[in-house]
Protein backbone atom coordinates (compact mmCIF):
# COMPACT_ATOMS: atom_id res chain seq x y z
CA UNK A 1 -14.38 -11.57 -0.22
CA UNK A 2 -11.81 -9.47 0.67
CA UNK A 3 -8.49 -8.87 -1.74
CA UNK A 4 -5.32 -9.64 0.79
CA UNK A 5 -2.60 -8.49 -1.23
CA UNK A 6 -4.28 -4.43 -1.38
CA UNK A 7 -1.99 -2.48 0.80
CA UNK A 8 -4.38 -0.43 2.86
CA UNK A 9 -2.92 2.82 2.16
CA UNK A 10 -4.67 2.09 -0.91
CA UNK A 11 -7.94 2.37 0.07
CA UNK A 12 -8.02 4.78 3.29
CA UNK A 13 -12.14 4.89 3.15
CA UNK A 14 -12.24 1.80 3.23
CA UNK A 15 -9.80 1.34 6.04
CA UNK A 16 -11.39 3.50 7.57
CA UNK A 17 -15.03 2.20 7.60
CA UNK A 18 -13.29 -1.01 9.20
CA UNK A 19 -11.41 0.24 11.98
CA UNK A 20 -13.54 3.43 11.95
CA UNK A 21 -13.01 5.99 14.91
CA UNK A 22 -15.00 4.29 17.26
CA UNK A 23 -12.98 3.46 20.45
CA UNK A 24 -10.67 6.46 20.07
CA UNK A 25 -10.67 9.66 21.99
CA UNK A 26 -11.31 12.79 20.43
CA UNK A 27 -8.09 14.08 20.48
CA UNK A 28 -6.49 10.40 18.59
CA UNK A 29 -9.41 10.52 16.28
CA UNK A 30 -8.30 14.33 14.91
CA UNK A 31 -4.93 12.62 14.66
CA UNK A 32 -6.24 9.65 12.58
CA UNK A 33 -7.98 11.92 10.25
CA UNK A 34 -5.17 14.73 9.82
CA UNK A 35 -3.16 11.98 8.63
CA UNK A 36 -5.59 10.81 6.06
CA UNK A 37 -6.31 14.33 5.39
CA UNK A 38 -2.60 14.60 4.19
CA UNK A 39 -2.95 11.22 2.58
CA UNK A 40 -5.58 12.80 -0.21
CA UNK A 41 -4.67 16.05 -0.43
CA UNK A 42 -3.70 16.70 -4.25
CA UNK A 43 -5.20 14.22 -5.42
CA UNK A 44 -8.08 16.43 -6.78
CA UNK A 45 -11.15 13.77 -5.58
CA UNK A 46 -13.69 15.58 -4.46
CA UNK A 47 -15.44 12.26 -3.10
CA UNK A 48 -12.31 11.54 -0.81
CA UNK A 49 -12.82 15.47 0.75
CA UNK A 50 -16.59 14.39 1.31
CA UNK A 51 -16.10 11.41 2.94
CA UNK A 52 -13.65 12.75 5.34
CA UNK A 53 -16.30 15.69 6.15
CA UNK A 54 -18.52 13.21 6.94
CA UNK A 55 -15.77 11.93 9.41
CA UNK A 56 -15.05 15.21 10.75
CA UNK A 57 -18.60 16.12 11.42
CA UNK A 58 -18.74 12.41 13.10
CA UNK A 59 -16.70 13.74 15.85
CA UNK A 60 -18.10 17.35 16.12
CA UNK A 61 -15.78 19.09 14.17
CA UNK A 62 -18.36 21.33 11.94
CA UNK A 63 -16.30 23.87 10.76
CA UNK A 64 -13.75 21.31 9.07
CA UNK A 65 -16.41 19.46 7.61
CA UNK A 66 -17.93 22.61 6.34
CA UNK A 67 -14.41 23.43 4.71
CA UNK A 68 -13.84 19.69 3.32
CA UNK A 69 -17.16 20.09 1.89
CA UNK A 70 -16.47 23.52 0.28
CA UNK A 71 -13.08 21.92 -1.06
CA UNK A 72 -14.99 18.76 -3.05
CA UNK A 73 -17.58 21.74 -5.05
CA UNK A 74 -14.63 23.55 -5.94
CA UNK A 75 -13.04 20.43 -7.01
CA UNK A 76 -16.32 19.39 -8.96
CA UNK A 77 -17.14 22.45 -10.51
CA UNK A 78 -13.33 22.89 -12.26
């Protein structure tokens, strides 16, 4: 059952996982997941930088996955 009153800004993965990427061009896709890229930057949790590698290397984007994933060990090992 799904909670209707969380504002999906709340959960981004799991907004995510819903609407997903599928459907989009590349191009709209690296848009979607700047944007959530900005949305959990600072927030220090290292399993929101992994899951957006994971989205990045979805798409073919390597290198920023490689650099998302980098991001979450430094975050763990602080």
């Amino acid at each position: 059952m799904t909670n209707t009153k969380q504002e999906p800004a709340d959960n981004i993965d799991q907004v995510i996982s819903i609407g997903g990427i599928r459907g989009m061009t590349k191009d709209q896709a690296m848009l979607f997941l700047a944007q959530k890229y900005n949305f959990i930057e600072g927030r220090g949790i290292a399993a929101e930088y992994t899951s957006l590698a994971y989205e990045y290397e979805m798409i073919g984007e390597e290198r920023t996955a490689t650099e998302l994933r980098k991001k979450a060990q430094e975050i763990t090992n602080a």
